[in-house]
N, C-alpha and C. Protein backbone atom coordinates (compact mmCIF):
# COMPACT_ATOMS: atom_id res chain seq x y z
N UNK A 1 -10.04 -21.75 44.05
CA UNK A 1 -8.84 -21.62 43.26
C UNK A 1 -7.74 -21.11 44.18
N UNK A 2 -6.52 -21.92 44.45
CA UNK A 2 -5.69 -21.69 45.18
C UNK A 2 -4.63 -20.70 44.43
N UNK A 3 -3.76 -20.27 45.16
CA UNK A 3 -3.02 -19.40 44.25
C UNK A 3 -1.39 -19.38 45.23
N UNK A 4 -0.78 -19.57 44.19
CA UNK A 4 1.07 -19.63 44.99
C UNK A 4 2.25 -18.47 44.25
N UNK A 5 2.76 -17.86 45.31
CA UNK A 5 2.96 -16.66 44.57
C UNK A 5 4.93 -17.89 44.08
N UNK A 6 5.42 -17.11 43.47
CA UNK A 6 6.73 -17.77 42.09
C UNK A 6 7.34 -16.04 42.32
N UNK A 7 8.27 -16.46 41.01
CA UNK A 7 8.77 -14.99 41.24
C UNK A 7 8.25 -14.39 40.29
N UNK A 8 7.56 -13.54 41.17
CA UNK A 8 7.22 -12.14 40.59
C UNK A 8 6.04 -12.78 40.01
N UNK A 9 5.25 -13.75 39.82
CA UNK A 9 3.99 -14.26 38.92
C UNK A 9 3.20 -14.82 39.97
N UNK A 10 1.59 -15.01 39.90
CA UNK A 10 0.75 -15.75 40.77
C UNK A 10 0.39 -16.73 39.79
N UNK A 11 0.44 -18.17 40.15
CA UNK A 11 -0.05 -19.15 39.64
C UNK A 11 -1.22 -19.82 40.60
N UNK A 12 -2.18 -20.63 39.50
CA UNK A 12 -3.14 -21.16 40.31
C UNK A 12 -2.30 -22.87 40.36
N UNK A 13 -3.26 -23.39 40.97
CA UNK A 13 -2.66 -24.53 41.21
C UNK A 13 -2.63 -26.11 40.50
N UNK A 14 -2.91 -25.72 39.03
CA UNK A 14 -2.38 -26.20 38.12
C UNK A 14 -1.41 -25.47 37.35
N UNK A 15 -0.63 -25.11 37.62
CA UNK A 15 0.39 -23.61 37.21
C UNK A 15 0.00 -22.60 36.46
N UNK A 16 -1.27 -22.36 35.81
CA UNK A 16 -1.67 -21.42 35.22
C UNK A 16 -1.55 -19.97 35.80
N UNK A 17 -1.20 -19.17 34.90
CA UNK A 17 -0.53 -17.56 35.65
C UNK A 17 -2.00 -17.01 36.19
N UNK A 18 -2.40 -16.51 37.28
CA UNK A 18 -3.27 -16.07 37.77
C UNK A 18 -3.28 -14.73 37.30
N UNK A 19 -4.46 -13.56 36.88
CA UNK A 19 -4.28 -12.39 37.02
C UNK A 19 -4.12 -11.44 38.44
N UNK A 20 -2.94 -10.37 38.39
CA UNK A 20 -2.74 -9.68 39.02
C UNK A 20 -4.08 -8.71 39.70
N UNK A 21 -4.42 -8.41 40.66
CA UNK A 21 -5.54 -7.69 40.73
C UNK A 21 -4.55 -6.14 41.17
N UNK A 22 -6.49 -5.27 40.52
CA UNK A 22 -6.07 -3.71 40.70
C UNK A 22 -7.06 -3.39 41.92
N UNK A 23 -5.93 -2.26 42.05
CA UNK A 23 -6.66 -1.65 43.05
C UNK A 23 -8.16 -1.22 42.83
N UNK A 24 -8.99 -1.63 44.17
CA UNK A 24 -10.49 -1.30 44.15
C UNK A 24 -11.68 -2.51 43.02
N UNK A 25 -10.51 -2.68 42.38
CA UNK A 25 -11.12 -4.01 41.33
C UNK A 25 -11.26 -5.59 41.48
N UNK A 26 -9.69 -5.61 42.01
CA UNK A 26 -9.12 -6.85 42.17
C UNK A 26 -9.40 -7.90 41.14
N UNK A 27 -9.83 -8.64 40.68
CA UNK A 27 -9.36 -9.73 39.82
C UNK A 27 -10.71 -9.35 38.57
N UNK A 28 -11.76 -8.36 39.30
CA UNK A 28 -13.12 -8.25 38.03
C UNK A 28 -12.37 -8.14 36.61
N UNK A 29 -11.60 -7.21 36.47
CA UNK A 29 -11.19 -6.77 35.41
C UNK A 29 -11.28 -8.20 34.25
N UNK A 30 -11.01 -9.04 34.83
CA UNK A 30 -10.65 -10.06 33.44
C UNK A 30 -11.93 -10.88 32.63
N UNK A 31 -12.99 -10.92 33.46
CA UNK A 31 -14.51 -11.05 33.15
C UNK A 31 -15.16 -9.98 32.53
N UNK A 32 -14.54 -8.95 33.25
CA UNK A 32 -15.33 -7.80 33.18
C UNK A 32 -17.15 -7.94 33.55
N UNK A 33 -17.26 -8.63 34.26
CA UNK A 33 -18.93 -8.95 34.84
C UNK A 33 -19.68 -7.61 35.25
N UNK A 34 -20.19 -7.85 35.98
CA UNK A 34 -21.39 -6.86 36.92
C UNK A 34 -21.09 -6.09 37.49
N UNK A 35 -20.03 -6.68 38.82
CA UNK A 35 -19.27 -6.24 39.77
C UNK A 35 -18.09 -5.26 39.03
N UNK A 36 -17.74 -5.50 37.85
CA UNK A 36 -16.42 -4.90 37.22
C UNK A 36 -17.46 -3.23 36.89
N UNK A 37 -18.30 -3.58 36.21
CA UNK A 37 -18.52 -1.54 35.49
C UNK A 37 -19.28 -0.99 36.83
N UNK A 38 -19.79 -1.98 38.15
CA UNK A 38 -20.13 -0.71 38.73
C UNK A 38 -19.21 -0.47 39.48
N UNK A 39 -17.92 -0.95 39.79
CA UNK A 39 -17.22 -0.37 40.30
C UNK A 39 -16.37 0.43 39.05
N UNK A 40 -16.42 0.57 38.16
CA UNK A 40 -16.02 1.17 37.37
C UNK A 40 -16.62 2.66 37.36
N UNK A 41 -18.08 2.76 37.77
CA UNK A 41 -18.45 3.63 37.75
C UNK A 41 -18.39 4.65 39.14
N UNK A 42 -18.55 3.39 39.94
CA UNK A 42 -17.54 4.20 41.97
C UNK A 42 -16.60 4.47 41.71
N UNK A 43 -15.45 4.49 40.92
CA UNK A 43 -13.92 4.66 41.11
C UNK A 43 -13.97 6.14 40.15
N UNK A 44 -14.70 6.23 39.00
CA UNK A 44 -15.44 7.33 38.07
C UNK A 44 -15.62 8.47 38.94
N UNK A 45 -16.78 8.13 39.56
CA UNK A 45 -17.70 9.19 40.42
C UNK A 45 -16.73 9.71 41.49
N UNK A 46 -15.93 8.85 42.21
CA UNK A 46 -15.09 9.28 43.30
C UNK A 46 -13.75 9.91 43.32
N UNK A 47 -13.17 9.06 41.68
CA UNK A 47 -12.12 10.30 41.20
C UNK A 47 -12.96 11.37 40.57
N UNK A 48 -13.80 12.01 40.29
CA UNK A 48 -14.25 13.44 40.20
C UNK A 48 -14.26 14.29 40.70
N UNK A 49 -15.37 13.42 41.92
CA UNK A 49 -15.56 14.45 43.76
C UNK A 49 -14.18 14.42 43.93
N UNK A 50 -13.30 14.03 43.88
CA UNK A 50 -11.74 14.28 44.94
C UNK A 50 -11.14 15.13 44.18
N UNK A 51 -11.00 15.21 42.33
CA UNK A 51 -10.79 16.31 41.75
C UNK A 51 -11.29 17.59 42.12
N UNK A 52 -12.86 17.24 42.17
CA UNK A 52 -13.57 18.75 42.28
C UNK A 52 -13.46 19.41 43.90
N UNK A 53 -13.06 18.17 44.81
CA UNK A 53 -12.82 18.96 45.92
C UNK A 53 -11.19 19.43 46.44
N UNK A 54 -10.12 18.97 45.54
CA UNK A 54 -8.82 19.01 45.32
C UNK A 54 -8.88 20.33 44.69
N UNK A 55 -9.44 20.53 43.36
CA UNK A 55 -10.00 22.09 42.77
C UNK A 55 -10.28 23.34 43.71
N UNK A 56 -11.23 22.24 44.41
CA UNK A 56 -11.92 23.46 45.84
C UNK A 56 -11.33 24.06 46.66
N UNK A 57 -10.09 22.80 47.06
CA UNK A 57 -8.97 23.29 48.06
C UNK A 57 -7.99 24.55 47.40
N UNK A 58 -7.72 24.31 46.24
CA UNK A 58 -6.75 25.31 45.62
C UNK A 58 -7.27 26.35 45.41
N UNK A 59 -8.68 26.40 44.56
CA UNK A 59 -9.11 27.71 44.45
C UNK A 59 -9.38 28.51 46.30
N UNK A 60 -9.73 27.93 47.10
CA UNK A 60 -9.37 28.48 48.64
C UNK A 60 -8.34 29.38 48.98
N UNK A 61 -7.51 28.78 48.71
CA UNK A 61 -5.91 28.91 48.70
C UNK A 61 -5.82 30.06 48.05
N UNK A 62 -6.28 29.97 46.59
CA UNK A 62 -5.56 31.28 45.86
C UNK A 62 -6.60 32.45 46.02
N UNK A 63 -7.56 32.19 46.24
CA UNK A 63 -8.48 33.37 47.40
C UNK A 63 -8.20 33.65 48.36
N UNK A 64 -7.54 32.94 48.86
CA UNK A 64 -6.46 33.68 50.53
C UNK A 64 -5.76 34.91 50.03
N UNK A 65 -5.14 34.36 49.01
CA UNK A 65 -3.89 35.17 48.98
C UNK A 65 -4.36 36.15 48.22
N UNK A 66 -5.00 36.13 47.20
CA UNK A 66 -5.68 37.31 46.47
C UNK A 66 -6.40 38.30 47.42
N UNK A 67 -7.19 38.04 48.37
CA UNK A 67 -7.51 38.68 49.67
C UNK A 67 -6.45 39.62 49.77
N UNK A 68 -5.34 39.17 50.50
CA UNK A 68 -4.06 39.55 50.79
C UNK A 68 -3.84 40.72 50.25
N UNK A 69 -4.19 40.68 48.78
CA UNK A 69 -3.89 42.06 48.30
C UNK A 69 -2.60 41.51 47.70
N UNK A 70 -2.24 40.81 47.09
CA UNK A 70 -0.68 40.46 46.22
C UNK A 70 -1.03 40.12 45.18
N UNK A 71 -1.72 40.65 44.13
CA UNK A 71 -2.26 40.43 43.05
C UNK A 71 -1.01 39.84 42.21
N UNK A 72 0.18 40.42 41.77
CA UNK A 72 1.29 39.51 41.27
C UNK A 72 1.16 37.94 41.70
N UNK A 73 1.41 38.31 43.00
CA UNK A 73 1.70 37.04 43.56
C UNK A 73 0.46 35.86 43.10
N UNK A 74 -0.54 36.39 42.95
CA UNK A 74 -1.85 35.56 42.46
C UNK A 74 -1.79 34.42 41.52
N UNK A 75 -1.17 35.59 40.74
CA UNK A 75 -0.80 35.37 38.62
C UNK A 75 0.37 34.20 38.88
N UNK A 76 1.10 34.71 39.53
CA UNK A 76 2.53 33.88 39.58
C UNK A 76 1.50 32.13 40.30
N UNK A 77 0.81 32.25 41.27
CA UNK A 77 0.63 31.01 41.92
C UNK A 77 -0.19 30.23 41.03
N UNK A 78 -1.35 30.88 40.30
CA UNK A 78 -2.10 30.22 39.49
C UNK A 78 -1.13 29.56 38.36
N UNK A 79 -0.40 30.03 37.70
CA UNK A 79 0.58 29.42 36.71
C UNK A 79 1.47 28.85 37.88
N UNK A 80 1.66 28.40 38.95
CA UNK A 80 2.87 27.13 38.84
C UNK A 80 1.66 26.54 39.59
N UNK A 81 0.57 26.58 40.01
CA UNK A 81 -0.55 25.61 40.37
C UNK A 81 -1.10 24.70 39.02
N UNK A 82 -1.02 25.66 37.96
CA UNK A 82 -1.28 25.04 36.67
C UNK A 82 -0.59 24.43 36.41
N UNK A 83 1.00 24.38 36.13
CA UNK A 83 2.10 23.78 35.72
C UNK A 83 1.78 22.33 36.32
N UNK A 84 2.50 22.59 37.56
CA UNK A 84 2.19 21.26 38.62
C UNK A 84 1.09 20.43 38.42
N UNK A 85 -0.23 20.94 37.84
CA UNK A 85 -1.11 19.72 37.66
C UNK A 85 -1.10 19.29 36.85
N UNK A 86 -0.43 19.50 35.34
CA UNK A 86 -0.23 19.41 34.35
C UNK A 86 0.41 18.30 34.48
N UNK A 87 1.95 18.60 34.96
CA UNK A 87 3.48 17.36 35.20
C UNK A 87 2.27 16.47 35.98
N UNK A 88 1.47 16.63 36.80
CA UNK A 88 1.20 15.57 37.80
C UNK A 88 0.40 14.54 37.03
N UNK A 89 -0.94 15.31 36.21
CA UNK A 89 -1.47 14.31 35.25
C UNK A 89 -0.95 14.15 34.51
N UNK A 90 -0.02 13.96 33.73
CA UNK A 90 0.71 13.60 32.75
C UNK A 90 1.41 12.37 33.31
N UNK A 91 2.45 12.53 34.34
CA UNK A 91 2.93 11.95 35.15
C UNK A 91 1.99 10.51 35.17
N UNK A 92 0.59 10.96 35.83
CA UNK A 92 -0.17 9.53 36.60
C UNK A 92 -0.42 9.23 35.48
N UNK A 93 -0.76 9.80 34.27
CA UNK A 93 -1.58 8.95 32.82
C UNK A 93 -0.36 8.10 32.14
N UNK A 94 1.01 8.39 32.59
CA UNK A 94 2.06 7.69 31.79
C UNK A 94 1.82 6.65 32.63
N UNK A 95 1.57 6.60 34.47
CA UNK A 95 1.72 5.17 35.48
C UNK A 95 0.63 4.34 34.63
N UNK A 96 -0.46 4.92 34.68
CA UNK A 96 -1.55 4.00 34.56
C UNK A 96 -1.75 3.31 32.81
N UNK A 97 -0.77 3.98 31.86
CA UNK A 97 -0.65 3.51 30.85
C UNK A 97 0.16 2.56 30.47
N UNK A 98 1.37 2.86 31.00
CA UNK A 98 2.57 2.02 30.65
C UNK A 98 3.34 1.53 32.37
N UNK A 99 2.84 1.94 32.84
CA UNK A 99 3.63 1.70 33.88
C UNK A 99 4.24 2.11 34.93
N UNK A 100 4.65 2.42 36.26
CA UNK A 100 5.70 2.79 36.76
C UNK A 100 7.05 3.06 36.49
N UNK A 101 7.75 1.62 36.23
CA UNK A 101 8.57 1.00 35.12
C UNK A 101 9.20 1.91 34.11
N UNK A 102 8.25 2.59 33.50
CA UNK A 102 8.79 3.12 32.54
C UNK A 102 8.48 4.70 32.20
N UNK A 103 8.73 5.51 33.88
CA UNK A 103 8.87 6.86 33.81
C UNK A 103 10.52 7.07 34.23
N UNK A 104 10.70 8.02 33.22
CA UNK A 104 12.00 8.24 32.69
C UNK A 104 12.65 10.00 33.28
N UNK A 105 13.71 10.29 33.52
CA UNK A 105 13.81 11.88 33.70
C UNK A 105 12.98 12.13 34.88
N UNK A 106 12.51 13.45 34.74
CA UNK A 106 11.80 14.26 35.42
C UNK A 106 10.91 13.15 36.03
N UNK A 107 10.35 12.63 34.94
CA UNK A 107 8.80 12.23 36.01
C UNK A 107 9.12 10.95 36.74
N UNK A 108 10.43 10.42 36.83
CA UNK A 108 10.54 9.58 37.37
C UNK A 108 11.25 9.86 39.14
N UNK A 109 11.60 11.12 39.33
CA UNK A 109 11.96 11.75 40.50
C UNK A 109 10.43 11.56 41.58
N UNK A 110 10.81 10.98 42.62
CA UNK A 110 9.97 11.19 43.43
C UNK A 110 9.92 11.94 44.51
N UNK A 111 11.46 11.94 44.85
CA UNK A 111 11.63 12.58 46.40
C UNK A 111 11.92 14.31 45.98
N UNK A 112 12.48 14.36 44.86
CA UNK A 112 12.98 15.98 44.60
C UNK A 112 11.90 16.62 44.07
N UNK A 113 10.98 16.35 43.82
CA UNK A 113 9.50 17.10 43.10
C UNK A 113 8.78 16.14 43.63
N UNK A 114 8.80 15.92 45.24
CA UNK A 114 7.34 15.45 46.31
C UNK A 114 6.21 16.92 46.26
N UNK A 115 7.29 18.38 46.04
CA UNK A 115 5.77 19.07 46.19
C UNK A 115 5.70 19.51 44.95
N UNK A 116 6.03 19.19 44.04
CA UNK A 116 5.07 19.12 42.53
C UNK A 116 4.25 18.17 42.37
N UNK A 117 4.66 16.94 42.76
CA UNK A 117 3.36 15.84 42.77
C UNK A 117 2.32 16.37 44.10
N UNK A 118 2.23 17.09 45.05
CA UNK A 118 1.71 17.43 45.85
C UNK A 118 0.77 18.43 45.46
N UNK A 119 0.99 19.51 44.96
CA UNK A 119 0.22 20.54 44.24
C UNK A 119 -0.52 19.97 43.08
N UNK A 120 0.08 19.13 42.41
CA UNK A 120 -0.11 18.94 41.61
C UNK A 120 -1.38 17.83 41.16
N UNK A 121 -1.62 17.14 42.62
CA UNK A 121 -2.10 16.14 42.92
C UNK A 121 -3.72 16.13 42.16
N UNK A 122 -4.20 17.57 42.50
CA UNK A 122 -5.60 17.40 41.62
C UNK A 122 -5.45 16.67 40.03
N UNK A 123 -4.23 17.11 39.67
CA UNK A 123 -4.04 17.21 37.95
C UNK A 123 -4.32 15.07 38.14
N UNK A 124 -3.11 14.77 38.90
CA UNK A 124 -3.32 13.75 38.91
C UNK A 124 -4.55 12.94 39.31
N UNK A 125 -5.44 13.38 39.75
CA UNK A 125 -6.38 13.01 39.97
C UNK A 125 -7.37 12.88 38.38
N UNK A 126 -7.60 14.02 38.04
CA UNK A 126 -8.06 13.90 36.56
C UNK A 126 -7.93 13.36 36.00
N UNK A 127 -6.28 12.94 35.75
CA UNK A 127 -5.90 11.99 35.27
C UNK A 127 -6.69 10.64 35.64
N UNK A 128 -6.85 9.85 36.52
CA UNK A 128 -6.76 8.65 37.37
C UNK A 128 -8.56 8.87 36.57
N UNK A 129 -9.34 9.95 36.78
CA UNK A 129 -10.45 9.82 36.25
C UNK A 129 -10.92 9.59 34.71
N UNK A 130 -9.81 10.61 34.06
CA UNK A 130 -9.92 10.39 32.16
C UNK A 130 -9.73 8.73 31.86
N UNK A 131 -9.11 8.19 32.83
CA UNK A 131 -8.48 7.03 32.41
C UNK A 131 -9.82 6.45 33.24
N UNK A 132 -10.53 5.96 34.22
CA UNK A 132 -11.54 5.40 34.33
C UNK A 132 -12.68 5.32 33.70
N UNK A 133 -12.62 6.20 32.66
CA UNK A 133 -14.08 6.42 31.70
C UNK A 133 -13.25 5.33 30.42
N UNK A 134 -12.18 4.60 30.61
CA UNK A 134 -11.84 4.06 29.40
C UNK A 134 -11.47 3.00 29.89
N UNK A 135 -10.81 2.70 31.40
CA UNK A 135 -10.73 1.07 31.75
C UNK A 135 -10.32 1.30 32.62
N UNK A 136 -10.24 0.71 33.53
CA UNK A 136 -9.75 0.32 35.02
C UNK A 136 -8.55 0.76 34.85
N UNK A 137 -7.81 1.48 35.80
CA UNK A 137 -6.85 2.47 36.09
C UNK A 137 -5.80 1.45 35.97
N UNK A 138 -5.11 0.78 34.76
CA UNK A 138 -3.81 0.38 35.13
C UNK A 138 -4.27 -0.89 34.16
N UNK A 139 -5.41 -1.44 33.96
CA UNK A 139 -6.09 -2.56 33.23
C UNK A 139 -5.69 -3.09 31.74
N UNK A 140 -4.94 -2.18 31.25
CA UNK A 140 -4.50 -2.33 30.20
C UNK A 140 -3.25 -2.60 30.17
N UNK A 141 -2.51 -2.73 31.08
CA UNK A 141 -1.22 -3.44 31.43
C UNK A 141 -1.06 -4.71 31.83
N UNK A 142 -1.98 -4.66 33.11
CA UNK A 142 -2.16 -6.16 33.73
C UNK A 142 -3.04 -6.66 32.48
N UNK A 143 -3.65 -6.00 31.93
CA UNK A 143 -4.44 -7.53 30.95
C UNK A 143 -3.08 -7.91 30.21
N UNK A 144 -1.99 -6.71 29.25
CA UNK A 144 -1.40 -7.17 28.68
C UNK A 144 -0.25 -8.29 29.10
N UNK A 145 0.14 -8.19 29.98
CA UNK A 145 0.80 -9.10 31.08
C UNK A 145 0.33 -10.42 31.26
N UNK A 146 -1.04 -10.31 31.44
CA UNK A 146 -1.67 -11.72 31.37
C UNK A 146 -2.05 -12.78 30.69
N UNK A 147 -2.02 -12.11 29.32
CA UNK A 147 -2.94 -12.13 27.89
C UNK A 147 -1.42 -13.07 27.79
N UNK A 148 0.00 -12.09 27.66
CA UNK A 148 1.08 -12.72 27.22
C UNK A 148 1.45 -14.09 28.05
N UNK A 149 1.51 -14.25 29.38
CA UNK A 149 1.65 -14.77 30.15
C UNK A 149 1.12 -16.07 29.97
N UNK A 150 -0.71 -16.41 29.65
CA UNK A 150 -1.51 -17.04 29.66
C UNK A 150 -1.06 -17.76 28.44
N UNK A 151 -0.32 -17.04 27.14
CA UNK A 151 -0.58 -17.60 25.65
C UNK A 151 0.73 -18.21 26.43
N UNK A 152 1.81 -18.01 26.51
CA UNK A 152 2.95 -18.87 27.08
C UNK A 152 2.63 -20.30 28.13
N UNK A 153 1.76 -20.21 28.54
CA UNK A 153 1.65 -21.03 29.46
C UNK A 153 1.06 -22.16 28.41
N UNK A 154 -0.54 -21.95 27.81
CA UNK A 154 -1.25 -22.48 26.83
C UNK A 154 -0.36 -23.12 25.94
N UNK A 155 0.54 -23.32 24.96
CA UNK A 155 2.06 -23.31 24.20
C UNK A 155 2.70 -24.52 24.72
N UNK A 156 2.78 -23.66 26.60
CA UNK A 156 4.15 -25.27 26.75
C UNK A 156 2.82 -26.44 27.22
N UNK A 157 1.79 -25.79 27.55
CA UNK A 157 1.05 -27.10 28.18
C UNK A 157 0.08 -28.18 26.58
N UNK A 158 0.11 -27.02 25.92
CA UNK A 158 -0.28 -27.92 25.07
C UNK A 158 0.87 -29.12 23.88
N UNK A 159 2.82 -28.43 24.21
CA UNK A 159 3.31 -28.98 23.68
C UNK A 159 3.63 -29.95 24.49
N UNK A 160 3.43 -29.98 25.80
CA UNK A 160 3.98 -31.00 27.20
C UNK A 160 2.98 -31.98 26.48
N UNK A 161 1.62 -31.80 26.22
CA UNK A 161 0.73 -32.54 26.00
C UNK A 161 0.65 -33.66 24.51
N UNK A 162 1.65 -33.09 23.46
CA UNK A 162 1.84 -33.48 22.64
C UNK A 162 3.03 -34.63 23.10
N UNK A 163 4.04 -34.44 23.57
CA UNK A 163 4.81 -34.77 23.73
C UNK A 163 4.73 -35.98 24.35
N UNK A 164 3.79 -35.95 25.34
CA UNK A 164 3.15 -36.70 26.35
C UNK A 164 2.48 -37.78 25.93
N UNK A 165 1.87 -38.02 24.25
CA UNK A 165 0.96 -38.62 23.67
C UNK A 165 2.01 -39.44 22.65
N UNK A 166 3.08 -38.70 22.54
CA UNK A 166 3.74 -39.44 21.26
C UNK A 166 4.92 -40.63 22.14
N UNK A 167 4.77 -40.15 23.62
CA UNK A 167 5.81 -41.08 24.48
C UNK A 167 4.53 -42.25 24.55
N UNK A 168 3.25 -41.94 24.78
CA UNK A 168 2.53 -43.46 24.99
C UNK A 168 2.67 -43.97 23.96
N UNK A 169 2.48 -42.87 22.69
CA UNK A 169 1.96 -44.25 21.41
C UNK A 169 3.42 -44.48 21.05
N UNK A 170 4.57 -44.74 21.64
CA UNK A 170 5.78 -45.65 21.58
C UNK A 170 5.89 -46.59 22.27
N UNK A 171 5.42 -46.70 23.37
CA UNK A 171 5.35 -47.42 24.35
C UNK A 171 4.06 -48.20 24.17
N UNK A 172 2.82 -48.13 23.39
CA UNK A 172 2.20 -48.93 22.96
C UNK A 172 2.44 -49.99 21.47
N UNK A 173 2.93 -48.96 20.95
CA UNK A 173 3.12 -49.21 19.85
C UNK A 173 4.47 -49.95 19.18
């Protein structure tokens, strides 16, 4: 199956819209076969470990400083370590739900809160995982994209096809 990229759409080479592939998935998602849940279940297992070792790194961190002897300072870091993972998964569960596209305000800043998404990064991670126990990280977009895409295509090819039948039987007829 050949594939020609158009704008902004992949078609195969009877023009049918090809699905977009996701990351780590690439095109399983639309079968959903064999290959689709066990990588469903690697992408699972591996956003956890990177949570639980993203977790590991922070709690490090705020054992440094508690060491230190700045017990304020502790309280204060744990609440904007909390905050930050909060905005961050929230943040990634809006990407992987609806989109890039359509983060608005705050969460749509990237360069002025790089180290809130940075701290914050475990949260987002959780995120990226809550959402793998329910579908491929982003899967529910690209299907919807495709689903629409595909019924449009199906529509003109089957009215090309009508059309196509009523020009012979004039020309036979």
């Amino acid at each position: 199956m050949s594939t020609t990229r158009t704008t902004g759409t992949t078609t195969t080479a009877d023009g049918a819209p090809a699905p977009q592939p996701i990351r780590w998935f690439g095109t399983t998602w639309v079968q959903r076969g064999t290959g689709y849940w066990l990588r469903r279940a690697a992408v699972s297992a591996g956003a956890l470990a990177a949570t639980a070792a993203g977790a590991l790194l922070l709690r490090l961190g705020v054992s440094g400083v508690r060491i230190s002897g700045a017990a304020p300072l502790t309280l204060l870091l744990m609440l904007a370590i909390g905050v930050c993972c909060a905005l961050a998964g929230l943040r990634n569960w809006k990407i992987l739900t609806e989109g890039r596209d359509s983060l608005t305000g705050w969460m749509a800043e990237e360069k002025q809160l790089a180290g809130v998404w940075l701290v914050g990064s475990t949260g987002a991670l959780a995120a990226y995982f809550a959402r793998s126990l329910v579908e491929a990280p982003g899967e529910g977009l690209k299907r919807a994209v495709y689903d629409q895409e595909s019924a449009v295509w199906h529509r003109r090819r089957a009215a090309r096809a009508e059309r196509e039948a009523r020009k012979a039987a004039r020309r036979h007829g």
